[in-house]
N, C-alpha and C. Protein backbone atom coordinates (compact mmCIF):
# COMPACT_ATOMS: atom_id res chain seq x y z
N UNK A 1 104.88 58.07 129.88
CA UNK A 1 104.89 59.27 130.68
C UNK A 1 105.40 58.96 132.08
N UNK A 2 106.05 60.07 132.98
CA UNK A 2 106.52 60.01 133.91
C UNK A 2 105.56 60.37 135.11
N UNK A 3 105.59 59.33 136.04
CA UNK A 3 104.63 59.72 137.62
C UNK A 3 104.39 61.29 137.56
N UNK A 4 106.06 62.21 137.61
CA UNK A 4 105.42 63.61 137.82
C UNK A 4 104.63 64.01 136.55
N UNK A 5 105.10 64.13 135.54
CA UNK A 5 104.36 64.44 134.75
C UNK A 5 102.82 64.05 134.54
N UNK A 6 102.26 62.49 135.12
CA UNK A 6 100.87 62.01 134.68
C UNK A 6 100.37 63.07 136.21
N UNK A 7 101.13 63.56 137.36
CA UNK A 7 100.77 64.28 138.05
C UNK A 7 100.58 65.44 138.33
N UNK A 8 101.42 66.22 137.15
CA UNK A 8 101.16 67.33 136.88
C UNK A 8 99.93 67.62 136.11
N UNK A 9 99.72 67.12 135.01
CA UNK A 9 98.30 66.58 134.20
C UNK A 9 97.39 67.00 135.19
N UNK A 10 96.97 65.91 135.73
CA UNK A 10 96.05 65.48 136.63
C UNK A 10 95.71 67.01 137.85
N UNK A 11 96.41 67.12 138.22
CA UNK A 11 96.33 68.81 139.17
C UNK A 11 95.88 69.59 138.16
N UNK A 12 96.84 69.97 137.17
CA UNK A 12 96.12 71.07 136.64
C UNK A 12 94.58 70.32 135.53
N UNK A 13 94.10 69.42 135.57
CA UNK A 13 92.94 69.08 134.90
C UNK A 13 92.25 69.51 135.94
N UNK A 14 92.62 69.18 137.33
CA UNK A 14 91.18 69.23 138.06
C UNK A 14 91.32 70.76 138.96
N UNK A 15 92.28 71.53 138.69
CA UNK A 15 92.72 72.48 139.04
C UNK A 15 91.14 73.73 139.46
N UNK A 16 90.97 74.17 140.73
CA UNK A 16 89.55 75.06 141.09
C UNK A 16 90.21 76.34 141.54
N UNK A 17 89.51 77.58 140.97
CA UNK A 17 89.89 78.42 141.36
C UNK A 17 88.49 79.16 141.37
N UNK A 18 88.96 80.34 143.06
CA UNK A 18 87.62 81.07 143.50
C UNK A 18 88.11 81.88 144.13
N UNK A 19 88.04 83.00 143.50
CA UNK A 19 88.00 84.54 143.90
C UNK A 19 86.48 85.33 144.52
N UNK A 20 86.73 86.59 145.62
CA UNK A 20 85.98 86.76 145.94
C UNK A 20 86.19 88.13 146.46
N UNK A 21 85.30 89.10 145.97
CA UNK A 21 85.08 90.40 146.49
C UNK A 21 86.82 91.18 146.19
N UNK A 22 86.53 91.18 145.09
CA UNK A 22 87.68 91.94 144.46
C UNK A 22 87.43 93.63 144.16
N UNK A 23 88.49 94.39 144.70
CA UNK A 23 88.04 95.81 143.85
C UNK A 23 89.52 96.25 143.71
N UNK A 24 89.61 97.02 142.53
CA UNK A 24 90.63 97.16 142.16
C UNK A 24 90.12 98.93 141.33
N UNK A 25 91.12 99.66 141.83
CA UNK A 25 90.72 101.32 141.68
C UNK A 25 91.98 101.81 141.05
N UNK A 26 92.11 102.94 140.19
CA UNK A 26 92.85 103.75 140.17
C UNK A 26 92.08 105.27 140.20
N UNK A 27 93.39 106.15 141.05
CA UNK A 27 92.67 106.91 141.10
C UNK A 27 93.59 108.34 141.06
N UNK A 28 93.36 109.53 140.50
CA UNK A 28 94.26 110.75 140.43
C UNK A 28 93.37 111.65 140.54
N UNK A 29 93.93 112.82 140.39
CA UNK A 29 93.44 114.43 139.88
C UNK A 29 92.27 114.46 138.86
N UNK A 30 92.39 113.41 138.19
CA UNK A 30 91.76 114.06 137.02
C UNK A 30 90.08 112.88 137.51
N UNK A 31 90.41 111.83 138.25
CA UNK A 31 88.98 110.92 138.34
C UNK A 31 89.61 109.53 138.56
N UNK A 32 88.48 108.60 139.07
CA UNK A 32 89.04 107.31 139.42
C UNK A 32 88.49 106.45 138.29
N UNK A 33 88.84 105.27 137.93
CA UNK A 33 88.45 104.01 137.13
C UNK A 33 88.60 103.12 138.15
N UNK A 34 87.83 101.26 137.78
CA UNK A 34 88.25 100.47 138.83
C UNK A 34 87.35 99.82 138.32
N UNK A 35 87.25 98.30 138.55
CA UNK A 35 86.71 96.95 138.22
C UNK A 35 86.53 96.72 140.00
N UNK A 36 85.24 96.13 139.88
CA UNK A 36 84.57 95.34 140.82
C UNK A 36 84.52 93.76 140.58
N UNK A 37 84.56 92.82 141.55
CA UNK A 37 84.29 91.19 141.27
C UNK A 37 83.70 91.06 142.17
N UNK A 38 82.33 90.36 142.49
CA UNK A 38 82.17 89.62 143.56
C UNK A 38 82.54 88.20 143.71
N UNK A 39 82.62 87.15 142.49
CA UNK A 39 82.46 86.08 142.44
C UNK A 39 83.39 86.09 141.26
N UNK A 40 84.18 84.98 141.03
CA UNK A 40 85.01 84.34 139.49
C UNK A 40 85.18 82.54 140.61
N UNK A 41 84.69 81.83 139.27
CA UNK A 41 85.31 80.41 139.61
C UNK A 41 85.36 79.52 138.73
N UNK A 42 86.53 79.11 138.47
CA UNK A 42 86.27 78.14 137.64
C UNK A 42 86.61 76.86 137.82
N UNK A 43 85.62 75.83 137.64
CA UNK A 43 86.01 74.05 137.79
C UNK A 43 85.94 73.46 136.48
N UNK A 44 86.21 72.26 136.62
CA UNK A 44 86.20 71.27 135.91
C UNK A 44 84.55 70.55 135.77
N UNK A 45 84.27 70.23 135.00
CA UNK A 45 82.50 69.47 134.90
C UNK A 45 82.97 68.35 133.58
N UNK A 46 81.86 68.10 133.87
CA UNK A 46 81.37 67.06 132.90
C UNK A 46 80.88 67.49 131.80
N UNK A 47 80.82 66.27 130.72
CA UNK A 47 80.01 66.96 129.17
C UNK A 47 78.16 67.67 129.66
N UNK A 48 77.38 67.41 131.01
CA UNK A 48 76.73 67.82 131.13
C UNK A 48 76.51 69.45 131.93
N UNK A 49 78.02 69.98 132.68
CA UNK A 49 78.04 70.72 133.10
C UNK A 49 78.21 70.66 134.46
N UNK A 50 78.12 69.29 135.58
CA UNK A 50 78.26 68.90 136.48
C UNK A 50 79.41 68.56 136.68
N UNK A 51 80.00 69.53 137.96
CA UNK A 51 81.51 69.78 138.70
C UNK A 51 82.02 68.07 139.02
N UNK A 52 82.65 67.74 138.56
CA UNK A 52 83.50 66.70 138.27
C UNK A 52 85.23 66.05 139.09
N UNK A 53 85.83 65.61 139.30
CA UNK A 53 87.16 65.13 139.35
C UNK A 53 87.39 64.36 137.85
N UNK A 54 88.49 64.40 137.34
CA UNK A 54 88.88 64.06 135.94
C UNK A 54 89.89 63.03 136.57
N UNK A 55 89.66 61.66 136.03
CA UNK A 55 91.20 61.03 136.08
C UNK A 55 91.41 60.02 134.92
N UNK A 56 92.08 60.93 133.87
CA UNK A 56 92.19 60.21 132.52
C UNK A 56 93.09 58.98 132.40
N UNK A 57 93.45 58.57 133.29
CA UNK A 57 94.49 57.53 133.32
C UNK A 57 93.71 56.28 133.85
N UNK A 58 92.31 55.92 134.11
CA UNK A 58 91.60 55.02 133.81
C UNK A 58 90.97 54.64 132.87
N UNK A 59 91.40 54.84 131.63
CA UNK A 59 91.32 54.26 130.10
C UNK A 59 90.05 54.58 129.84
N UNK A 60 89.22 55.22 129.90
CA UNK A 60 88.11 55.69 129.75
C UNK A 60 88.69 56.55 128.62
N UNK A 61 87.76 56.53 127.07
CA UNK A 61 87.82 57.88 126.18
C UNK A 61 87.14 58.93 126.54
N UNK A 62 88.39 59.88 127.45
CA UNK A 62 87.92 60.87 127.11
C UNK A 62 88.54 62.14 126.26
N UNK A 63 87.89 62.82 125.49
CA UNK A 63 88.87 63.30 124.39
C UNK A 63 88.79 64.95 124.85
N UNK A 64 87.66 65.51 125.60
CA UNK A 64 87.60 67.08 125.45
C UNK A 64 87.83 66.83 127.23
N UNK A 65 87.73 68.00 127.38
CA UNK A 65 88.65 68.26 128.88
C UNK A 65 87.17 69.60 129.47
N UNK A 66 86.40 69.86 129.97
CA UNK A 66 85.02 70.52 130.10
C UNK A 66 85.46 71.47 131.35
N UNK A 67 85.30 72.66 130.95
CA UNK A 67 85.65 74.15 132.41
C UNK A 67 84.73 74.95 132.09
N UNK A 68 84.31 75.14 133.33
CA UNK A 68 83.20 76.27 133.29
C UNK A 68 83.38 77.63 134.21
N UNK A 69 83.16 78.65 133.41
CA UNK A 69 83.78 79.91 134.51
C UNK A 69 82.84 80.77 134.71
N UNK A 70 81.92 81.05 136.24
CA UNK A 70 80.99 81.54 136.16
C UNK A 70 81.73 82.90 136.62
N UNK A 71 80.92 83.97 136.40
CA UNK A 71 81.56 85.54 137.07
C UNK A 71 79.98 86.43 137.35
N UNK A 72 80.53 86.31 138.69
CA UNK A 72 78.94 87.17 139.67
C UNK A 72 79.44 88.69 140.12
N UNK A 73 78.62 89.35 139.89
CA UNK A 73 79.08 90.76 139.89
C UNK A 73 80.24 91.97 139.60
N UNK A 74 80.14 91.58 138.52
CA UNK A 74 81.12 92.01 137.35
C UNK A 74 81.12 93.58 137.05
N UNK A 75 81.74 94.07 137.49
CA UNK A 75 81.38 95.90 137.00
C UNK A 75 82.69 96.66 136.87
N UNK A 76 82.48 97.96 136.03
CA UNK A 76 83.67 98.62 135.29
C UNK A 76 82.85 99.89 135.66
N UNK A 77 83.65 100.82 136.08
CA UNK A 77 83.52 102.64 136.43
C UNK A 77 84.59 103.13 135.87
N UNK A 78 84.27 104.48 135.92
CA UNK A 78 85.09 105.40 135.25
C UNK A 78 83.85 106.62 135.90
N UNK A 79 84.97 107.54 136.61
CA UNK A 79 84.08 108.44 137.58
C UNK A 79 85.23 109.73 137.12
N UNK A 80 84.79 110.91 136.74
CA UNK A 80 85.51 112.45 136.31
C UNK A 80 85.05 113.25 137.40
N UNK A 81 85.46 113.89 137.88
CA UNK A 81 85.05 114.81 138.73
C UNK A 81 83.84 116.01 138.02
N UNK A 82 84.25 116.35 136.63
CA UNK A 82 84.06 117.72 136.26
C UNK A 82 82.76 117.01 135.77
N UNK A 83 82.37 115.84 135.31
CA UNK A 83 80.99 115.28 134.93
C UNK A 83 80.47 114.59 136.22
N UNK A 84 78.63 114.77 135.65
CA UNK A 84 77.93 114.73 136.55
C UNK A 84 77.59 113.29 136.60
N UNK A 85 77.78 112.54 135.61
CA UNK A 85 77.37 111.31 135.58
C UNK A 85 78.84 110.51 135.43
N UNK A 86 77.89 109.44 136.20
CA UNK A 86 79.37 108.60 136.56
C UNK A 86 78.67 106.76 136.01
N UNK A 87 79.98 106.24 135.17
CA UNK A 87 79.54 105.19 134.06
C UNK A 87 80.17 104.24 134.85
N UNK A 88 78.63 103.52 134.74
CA UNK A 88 78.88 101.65 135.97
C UNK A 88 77.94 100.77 135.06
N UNK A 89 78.91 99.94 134.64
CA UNK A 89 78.69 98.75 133.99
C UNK A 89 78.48 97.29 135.05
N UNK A 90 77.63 96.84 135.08
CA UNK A 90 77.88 94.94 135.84
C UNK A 90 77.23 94.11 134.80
N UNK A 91 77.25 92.91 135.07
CA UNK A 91 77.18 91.77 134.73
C UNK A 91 76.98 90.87 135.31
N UNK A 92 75.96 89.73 135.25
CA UNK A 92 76.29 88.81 135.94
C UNK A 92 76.29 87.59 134.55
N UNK A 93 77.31 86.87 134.38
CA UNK A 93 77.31 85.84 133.53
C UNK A 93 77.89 84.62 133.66
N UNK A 94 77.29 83.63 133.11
CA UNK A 94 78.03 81.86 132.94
C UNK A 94 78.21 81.95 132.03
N UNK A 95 79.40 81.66 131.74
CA UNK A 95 80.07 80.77 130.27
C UNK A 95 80.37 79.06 130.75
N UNK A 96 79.51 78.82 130.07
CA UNK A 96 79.58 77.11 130.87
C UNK A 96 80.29 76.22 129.33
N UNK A 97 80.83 75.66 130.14
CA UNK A 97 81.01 73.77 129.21
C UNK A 97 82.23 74.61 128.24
N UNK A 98 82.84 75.26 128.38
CA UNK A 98 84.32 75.44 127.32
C UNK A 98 85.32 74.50 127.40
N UNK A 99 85.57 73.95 126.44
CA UNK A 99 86.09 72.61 126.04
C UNK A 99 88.05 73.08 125.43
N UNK A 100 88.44 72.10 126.17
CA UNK A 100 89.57 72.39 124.98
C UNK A 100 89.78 70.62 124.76
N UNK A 101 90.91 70.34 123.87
CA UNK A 101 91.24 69.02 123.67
C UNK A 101 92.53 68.82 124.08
């Protein structure tokens, strides 16, 4: 393998991403829809779940590659004018330790 390439690897293994306070609306005549985020992130961990740096090029077996993506305040609307009730979904959830090879 080539330097860029064992370096491209390597970035996107340990690659972190963190979003925050997202809202996203549509809205017309007829009523609005829209997704809320407070929180999305996802890192890299260990087989125990503990946020990690990966560097597979010290001969260590490692065979699964471990990301965990937590999402904190998660919600979906859908608001009509002509109804009285207006539908709000949240969530708060971890999906931990998803593995690929």
């Amino acid at each position: 393998q080539s330097f860029s390439s064992r370096l491209v690897r390597r970035i996107l293994e340990n690659i972190q991403i963190e979003i925050q306070n997202v809202h996203v609306s549509l809205t017309d005549a007829e009523g609005s829809a829209g997704v809320v985020l407070e929180s999305l992130s996802l890192v890299t961990t260990d087989k125990d779940g503990k946020q990690v740096f990966v560097d597979r090029t010290t001969g260590q077996d490692q065979t699964f590659l471990y990301k965990m993506l937590l999402l904190d305040g998660l919600g979906l609307y859908l608001d009509h004018p002509e109804s009285a009730t207006e539908k709000f979904v949240t969530s708060k959830t971890a999906l931990g330790a998803i593995s690929e090879t």
